[in-house]
Protein backbone atom coordinates (compact mmCIF):
# COMPACT_ATOMS: atom_id res chain seq x y z
CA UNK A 1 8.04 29.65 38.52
CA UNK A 2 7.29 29.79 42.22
CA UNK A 3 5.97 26.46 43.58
CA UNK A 4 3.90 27.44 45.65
CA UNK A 5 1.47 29.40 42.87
CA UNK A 6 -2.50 28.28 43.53
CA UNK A 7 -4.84 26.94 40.98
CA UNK A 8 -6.53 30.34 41.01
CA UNK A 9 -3.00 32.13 40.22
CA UNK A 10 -2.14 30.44 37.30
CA UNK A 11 -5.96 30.88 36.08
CA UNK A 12 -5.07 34.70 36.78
CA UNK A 13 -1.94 34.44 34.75
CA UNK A 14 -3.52 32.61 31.85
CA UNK A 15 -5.94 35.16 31.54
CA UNK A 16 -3.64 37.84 31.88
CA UNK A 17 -1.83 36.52 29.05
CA UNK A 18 1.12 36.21 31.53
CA UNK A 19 1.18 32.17 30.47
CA UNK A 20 -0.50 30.37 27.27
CA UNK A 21 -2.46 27.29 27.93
CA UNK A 22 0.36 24.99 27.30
CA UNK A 23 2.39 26.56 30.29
CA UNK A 24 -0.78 27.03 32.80
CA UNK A 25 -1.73 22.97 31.86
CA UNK A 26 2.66 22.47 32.81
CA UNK A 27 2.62 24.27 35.80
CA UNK A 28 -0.78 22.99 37.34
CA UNK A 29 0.69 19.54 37.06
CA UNK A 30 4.44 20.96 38.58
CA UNK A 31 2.54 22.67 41.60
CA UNK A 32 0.30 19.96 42.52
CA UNK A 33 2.74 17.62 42.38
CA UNK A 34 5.21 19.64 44.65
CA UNK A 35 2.51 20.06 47.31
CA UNK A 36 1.99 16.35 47.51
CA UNK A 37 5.56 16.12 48.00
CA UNK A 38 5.83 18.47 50.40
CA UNK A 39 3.71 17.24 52.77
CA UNK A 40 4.83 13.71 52.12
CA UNK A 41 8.40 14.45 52.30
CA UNK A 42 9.12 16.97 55.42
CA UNK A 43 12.24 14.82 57.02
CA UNK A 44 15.34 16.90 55.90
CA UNK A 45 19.23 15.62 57.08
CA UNK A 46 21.85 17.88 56.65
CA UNK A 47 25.71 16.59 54.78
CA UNK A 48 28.60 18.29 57.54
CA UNK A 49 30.98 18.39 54.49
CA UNK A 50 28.99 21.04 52.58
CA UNK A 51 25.76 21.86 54.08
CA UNK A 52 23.10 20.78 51.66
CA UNK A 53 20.09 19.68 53.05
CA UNK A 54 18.83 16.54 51.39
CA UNK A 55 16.03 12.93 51.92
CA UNK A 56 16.86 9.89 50.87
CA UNK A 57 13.68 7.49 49.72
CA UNK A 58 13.99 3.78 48.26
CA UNK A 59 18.00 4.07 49.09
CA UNK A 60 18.93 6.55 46.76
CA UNK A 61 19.59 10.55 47.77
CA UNK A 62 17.85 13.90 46.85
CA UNK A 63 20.39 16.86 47.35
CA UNK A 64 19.79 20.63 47.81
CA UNK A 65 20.84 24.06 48.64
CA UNK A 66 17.24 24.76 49.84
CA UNK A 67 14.45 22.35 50.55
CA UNK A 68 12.82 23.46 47.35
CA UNK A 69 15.54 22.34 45.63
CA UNK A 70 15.31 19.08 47.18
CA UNK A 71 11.31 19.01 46.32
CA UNK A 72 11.78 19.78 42.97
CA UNK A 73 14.52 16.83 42.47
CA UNK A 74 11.86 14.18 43.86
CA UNK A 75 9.16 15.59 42.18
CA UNK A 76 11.33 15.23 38.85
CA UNK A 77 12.32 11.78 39.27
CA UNK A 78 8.42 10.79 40.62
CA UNK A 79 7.11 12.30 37.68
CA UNK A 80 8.95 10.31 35.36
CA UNK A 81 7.32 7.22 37.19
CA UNK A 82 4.29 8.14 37.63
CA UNK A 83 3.24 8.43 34.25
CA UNK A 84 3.89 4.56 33.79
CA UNK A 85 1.30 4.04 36.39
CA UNK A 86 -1.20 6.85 35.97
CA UNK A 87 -4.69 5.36 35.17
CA UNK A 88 -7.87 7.28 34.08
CA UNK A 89 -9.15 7.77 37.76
CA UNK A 90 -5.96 9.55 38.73
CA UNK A 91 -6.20 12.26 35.51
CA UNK A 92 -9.73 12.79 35.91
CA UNK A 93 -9.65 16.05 38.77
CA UNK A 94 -6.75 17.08 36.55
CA UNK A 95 -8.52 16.93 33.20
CA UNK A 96 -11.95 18.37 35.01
CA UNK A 97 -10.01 21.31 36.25
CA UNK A 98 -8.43 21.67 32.55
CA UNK A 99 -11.58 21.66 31.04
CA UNK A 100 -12.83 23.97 33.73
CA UNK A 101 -10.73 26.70 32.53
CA UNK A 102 -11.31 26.28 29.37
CA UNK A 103 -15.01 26.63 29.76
CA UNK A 104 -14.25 30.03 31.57
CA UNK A 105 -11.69 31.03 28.69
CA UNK A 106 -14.88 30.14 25.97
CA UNK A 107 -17.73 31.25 27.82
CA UNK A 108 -19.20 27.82 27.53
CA UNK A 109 -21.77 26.13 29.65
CA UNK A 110 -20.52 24.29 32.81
CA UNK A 111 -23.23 22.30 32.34
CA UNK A 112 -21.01 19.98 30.46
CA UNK A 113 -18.40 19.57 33.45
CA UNK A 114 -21.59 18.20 35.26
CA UNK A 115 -22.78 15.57 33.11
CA UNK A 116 -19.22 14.42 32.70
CA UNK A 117 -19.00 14.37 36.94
CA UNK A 118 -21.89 12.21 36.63
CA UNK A 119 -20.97 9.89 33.73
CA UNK A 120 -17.58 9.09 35.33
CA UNK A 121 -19.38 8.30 38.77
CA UNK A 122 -22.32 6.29 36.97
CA UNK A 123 -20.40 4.69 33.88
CA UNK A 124 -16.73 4.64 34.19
CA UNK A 125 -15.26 5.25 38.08
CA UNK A 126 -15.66 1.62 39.19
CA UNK A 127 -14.67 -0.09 35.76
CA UNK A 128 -11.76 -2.53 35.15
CA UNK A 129 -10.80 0.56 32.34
CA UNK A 130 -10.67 3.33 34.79
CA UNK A 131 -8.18 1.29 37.01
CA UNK A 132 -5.78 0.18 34.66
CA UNK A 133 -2.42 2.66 34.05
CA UNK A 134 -3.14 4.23 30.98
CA UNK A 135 -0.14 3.87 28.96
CA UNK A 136 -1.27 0.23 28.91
CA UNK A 137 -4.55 0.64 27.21
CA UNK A 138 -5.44 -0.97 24.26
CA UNK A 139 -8.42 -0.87 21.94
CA UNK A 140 -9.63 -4.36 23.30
CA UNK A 141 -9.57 -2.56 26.62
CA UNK A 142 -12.06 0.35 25.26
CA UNK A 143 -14.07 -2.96 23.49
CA UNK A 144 -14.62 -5.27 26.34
CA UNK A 145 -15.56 -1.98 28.54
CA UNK A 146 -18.14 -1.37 25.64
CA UNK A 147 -19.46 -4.60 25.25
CA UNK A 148 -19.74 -5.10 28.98
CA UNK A 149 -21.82 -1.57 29.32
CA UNK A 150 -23.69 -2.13 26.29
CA UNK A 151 -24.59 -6.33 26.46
CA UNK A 152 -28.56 -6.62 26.26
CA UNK A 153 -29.17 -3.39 25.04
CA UNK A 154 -28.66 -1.37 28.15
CA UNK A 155 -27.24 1.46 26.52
CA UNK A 156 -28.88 3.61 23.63
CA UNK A 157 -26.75 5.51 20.69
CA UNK A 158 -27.06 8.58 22.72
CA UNK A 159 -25.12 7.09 25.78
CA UNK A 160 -22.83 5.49 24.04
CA UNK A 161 -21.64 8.31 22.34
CA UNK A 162 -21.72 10.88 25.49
CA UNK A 163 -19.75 7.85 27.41
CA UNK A 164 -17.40 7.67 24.25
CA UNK A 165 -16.76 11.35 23.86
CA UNK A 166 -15.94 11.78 27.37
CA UNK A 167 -13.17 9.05 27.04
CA UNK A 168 -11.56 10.53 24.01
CA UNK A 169 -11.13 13.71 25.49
CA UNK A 170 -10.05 11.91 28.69
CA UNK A 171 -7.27 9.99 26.15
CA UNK A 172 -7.00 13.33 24.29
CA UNK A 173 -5.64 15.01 27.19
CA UNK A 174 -3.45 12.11 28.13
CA UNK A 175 -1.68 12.44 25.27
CA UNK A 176 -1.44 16.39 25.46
CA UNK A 177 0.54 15.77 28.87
CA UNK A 178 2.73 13.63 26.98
CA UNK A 179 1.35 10.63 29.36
CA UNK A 180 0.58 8.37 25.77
CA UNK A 181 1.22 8.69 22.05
CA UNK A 182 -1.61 7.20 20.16
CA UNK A 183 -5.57 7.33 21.43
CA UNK A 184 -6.95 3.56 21.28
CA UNK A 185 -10.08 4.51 20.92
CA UNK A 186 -9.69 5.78 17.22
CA UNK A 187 -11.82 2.57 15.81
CA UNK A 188 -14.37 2.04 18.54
CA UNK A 189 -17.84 3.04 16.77
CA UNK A 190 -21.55 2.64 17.97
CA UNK A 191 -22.43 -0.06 15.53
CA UNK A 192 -19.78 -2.56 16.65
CA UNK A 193 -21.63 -3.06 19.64
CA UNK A 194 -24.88 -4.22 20.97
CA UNK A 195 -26.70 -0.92 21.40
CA UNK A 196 -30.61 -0.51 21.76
CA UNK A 197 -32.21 -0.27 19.23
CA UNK A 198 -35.00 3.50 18.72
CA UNK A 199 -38.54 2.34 18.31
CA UNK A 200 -39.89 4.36 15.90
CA UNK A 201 -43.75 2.92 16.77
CA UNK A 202 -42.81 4.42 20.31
CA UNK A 203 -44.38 7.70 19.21
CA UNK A 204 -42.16 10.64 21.00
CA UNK A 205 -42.88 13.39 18.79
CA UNK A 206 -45.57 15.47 18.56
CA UNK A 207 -48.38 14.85 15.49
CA UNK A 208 -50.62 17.41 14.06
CA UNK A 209 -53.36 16.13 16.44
CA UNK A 210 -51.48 16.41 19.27
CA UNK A 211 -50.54 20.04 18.39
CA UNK A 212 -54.40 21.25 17.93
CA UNK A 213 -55.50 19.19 20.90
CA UNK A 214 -52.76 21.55 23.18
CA UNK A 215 -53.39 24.13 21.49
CA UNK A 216 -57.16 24.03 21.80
CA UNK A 217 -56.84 23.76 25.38
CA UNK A 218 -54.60 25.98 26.41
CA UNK A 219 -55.73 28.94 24.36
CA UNK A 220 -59.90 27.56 25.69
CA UNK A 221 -58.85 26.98 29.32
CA UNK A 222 -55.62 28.61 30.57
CA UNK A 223 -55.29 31.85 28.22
CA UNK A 224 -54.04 33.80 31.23
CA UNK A 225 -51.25 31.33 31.71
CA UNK A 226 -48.04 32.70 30.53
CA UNK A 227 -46.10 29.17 30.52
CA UNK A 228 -49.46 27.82 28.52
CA UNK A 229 -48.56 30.35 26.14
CA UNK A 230 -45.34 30.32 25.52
CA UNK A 231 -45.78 26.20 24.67
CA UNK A 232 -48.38 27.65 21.98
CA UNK A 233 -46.18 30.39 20.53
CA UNK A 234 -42.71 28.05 20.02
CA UNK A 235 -45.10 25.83 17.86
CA UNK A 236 -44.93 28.89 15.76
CA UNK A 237 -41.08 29.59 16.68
CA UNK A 238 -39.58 26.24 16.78
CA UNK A 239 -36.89 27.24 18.88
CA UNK A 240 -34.42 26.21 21.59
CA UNK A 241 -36.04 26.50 24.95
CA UNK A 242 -32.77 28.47 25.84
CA UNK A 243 -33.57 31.03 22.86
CA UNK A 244 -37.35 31.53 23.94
CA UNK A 245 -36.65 32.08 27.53
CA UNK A 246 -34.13 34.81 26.89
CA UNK A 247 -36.26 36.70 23.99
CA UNK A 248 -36.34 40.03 25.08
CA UNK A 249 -38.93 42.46 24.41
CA UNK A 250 -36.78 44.85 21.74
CA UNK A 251 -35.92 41.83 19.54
CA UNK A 252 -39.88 41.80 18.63
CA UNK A 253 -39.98 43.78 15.01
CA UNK A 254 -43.78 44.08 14.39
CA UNK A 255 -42.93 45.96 11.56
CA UNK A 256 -41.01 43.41 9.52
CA UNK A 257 -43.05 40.66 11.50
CA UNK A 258 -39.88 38.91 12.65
CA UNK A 259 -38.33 38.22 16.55
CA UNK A 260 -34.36 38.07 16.27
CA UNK A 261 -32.35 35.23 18.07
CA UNK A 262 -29.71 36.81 19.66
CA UNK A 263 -29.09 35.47 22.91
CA UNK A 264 -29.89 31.94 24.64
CA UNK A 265 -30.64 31.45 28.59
CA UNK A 266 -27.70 29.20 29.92
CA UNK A 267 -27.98 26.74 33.16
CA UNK A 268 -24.74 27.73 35.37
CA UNK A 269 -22.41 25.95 37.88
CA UNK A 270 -19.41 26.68 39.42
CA UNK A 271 -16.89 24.46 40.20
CA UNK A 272 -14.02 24.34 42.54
CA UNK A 273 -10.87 22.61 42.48
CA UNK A 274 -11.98 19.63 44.20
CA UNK A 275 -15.08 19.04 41.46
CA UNK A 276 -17.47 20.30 43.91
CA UNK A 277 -20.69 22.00 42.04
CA UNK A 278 -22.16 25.67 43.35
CA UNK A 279 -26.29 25.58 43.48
CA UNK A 280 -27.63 25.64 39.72
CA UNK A 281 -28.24 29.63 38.29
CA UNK A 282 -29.33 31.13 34.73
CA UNK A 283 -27.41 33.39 33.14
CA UNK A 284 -28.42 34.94 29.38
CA UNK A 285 -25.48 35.10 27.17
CA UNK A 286 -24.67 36.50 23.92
CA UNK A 287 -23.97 33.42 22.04
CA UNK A 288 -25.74 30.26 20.86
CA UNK A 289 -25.48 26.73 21.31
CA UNK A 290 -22.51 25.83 18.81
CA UNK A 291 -21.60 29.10 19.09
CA UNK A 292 -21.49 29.48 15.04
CA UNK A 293 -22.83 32.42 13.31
CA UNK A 294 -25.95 29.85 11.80
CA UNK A 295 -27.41 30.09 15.51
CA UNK A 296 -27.98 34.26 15.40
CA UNK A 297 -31.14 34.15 12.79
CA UNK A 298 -34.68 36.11 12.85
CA UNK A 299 -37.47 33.74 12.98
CA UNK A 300 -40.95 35.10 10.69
CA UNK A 301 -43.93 35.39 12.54
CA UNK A 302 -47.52 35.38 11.16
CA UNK A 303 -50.92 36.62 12.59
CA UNK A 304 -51.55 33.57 14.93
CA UNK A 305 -48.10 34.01 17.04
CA UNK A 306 -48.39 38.05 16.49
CA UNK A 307 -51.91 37.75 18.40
CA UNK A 308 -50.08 35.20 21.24
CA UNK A 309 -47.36 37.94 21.87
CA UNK A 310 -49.76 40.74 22.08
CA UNK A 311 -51.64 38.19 24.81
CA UNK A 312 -48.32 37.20 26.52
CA UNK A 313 -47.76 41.56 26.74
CA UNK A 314 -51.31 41.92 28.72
CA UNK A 315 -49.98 39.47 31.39
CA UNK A 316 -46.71 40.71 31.59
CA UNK A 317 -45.92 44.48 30.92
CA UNK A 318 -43.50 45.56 33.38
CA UNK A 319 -40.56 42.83 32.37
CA UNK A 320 -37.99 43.39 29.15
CA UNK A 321 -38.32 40.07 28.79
CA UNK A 322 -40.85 38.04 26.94
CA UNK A 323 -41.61 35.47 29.60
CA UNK A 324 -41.70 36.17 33.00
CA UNK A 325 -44.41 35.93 36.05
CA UNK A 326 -44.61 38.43 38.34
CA UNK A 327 -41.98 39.93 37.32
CA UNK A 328 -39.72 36.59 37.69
CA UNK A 329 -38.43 35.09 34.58
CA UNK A 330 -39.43 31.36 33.48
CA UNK A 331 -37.25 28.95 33.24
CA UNK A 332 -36.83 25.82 31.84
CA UNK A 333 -37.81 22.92 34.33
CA UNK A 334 -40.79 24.96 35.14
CA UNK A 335 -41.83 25.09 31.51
CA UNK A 336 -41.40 21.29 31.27
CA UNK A 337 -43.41 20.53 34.16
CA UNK A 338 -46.06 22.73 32.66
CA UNK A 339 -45.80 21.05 29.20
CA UNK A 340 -45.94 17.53 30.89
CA UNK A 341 -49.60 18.87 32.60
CA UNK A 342 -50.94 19.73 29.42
CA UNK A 343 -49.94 17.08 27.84
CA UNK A 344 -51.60 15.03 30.75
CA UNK A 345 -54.65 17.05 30.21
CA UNK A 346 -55.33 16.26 26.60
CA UNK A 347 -54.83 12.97 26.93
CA UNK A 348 -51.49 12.54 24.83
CA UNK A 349 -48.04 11.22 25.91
CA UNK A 350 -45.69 13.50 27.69
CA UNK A 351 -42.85 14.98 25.82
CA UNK A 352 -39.93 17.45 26.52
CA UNK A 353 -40.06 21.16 25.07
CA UNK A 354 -36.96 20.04 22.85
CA UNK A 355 -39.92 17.52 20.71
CA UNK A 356 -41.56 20.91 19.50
CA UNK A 357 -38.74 22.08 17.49
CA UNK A 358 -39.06 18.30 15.94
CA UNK A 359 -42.74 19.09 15.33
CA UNK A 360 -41.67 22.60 13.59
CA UNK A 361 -39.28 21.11 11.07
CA UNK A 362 -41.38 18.24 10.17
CA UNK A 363 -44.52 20.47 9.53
CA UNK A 364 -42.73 22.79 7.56
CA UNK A 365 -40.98 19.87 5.63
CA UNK A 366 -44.15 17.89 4.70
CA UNK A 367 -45.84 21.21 3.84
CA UNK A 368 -43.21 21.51 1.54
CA UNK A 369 -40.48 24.28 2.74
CA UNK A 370 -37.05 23.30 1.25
CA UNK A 371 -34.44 21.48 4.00
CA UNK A 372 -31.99 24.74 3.38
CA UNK A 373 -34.80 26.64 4.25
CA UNK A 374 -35.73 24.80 7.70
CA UNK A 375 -32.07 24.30 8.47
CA UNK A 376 -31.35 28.39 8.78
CA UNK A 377 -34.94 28.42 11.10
CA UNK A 378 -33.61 25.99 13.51
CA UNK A 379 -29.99 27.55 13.48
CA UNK A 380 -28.28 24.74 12.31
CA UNK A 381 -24.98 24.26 10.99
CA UNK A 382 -24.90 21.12 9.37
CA UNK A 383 -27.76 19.60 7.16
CA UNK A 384 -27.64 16.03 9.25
CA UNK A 385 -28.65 17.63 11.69
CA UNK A 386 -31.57 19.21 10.49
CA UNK A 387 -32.09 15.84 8.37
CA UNK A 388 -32.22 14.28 11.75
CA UNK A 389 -35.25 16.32 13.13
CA UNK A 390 -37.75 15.84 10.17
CA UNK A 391 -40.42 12.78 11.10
CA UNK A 392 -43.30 12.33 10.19
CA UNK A 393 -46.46 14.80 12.18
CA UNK A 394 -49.05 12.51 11.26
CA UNK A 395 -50.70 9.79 13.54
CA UNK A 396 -49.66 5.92 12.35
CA UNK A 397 -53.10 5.44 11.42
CA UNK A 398 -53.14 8.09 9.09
CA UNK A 399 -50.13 7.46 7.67
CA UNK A 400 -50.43 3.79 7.00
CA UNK A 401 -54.02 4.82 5.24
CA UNK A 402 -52.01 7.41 3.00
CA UNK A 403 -49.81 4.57 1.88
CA UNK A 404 -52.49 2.36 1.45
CA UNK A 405 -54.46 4.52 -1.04
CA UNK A 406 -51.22 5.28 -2.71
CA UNK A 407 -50.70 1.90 -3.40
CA UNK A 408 -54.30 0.62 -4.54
CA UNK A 409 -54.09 3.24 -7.02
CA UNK A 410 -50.30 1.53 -8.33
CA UNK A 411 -52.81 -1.87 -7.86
CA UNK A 412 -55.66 -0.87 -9.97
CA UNK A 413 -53.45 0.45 -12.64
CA UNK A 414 -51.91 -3.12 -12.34
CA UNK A 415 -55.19 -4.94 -12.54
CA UNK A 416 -55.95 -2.92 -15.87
CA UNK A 417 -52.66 -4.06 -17.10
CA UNK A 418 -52.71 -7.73 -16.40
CA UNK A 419 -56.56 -7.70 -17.59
């Protein structure tokens, strides 16, 4: 294949079908390694006996008809040593661009390719891990880097995890170039390790109290607010933030009182070659987060969200879209900002938009909708998950008082007994 084939042409041939993904991943590594080499390695001598052009490095002799030929010789034997010294820094353009065209080949969000950007700069870049070749890591290697990160508490479940994942498919792809044979990190779990712990009297859902007093508010004081609204209207939805923002008009069926979930509102970068990010956009796409046929659903709707829509239609007529202003669409951070103010308002702590779908499957769970039930509302594949979102709605107070009558009445009956 001709070495001197772009990034952007082997993306072109992958797609074309020209190359699978096992040759494009191949030939990325063969080209960028030639042009290193090439501009390294420019001082050509030329044998009198037969004409071949070769460059001698360390005392030993590359030999060619052409200076390609020569290239591709040094570039072979290079390789082969290279991979005894390659360390996590090194791979991680290489894996970024890897995983770039796969996000293009999936449709997925580039989001992702972001956050990992930033969890290699904050988390992983400047460790003792990241430095060392790779073929020499061990799992005490991917423990001491834990404990290190994690000593005190620093780090929750949730970074651990994202940091985690990251280096597995770091050591995943490692081993697809053939760089290692077995991942080390195979036995490194969350629970080994001193993570911090989630306290649950740190109330960061939302209770029935703090729905009314938002509600109340909004619907007494800023009824002509369309972000006000469409806080009030997901407590009837319970959906992604994504999934409201991109509801479209058509996908209302007053008839059969449902809204379909079709489509999601995705945050979109581009990236480049060197892992530099293009300004944030929205895009709506077609598919949902998972991208498993659990996430298309209808959602019911009853008189209280019916009367909200036919509010949110008054204030905004001329869009397709449910939620825009002035003819501009809402978007996320914006929505946030507005939740936070309410929140503010009414005197409660402030939460993120994701809480309310929290606050949807615990209501419906406590008012006694089955799990299976609440699982296909929130477009969920996997009952942990939906497991994961049901707390309790109710204030502490309130709940320790419900225990507390539940158990005088065990006492009484005791009293009676022992009497």
């Amino acid at each position: 294949m001709n070495s001197n084939l772009t990034f952007l042409d082997l993306y072109n041939r992958l797609e074309s079908g020209k190359i699978d993904l096992s040759e494009f991943q191949k030939e990325y590594m063969r080209t960028k390694e030639l042009k290193e080499i090439q501009q390294e390695y420019t001082k050509f001598k030329q044998r009198k006996d037969d004409g071949r052009l070769y460059i001698t490095i360390n005392r030993k002799s590359y030999y060619g008809k052409t200076k390609e030929e020569v290239w591709e010789k040094i570039r072979e034997a290079l390789y082969v040593d290279s991979t005894k010294t390659l360390t996590i820094n090194d791979i991680f353009p290489d894996f970024m661009n890897y995983e770039n065209s796969i996000t293009k080949e999936k449709k997925l969000s580039p989001k992702t390719l972001k956050e990992y950007k930033s969890m290699w700069i904050n988390h992983i870049k400047d460790s003792d891990l990241a430095s060392k070749p790779i073929i020499k890591l061990s799992p005490n290697d991917f423990a001491y880097f834990f404990s290190e990160k994690t000593y005190g508490g620093k780090w929750t479940c949730t970074m651990f995890n994202n940091v985690r994942g990251l280096l597995n498919r770091l050591i995943r792809y490692s081993i697809r170039q053939n760089y290692i044979s077995v991942n080390p990190l195979t036995d490194i779990k969350a629970r080994d390790f001193d993570i911090k712990p989630v306290n649950r009297d740190n109330q960061d859902y939302f209770t029935i109290n703090d729905r009314d007093k938002l509600i109340n508010h909004i619907l007494t004081n800023h009824n002509d607010d369309i972000y006000g609204l469409a806080i009030v209207l997901n407590f009837y939805l319970g959906v992604r933030i994504g999934e409201l923002l991109a509801i479209r008009k058509e996908l209302i069926d007053f008839k059969n009182r449902v809204v379909h979930i079709h489509e999601q509102m995705q945050t979109y970068y581009e990236m480049d070659s060197e892992l530099n990010f293009s300004p944030r956009t929205y895009r709506n796409v077609d598919f949902l987060k998972g991208r498993t046929k659990h996430g298309y659903r209808h959602m019911p709707l009853v008189d209280d969200s019916i009367s909200i829509i036919m509010k949110i239609y008054e204030l905004n007529s001329d869009s397709q879209y449910l939620f825009a202003k002035n003819n501009k669409r809402l978007y996320k951070d914006t929505f946030n900002e507005h939740l936070k103010k309410y929140c503010e308002d009414v005197g409660i702590n402030s939460k993120s938009s994701h809480k309310i779908r929290f606050y949807y499957a615990s209501k419906l769970y406590n008012d006694g909708a089955k799990v299976t039930n609440i699982k296909r509302l929130l477009g969920h594949s996997k009952l942990e998950t939906t497991l994961h979102y049901i707390q309790s709605v109710v204030d502490n107070e309130e709940a320790d008082e419900e225990v507390r009558n539940i158990l005088n009445k065990s006492a009484n009956r005791l009293q009676t007994i022992i009497q």
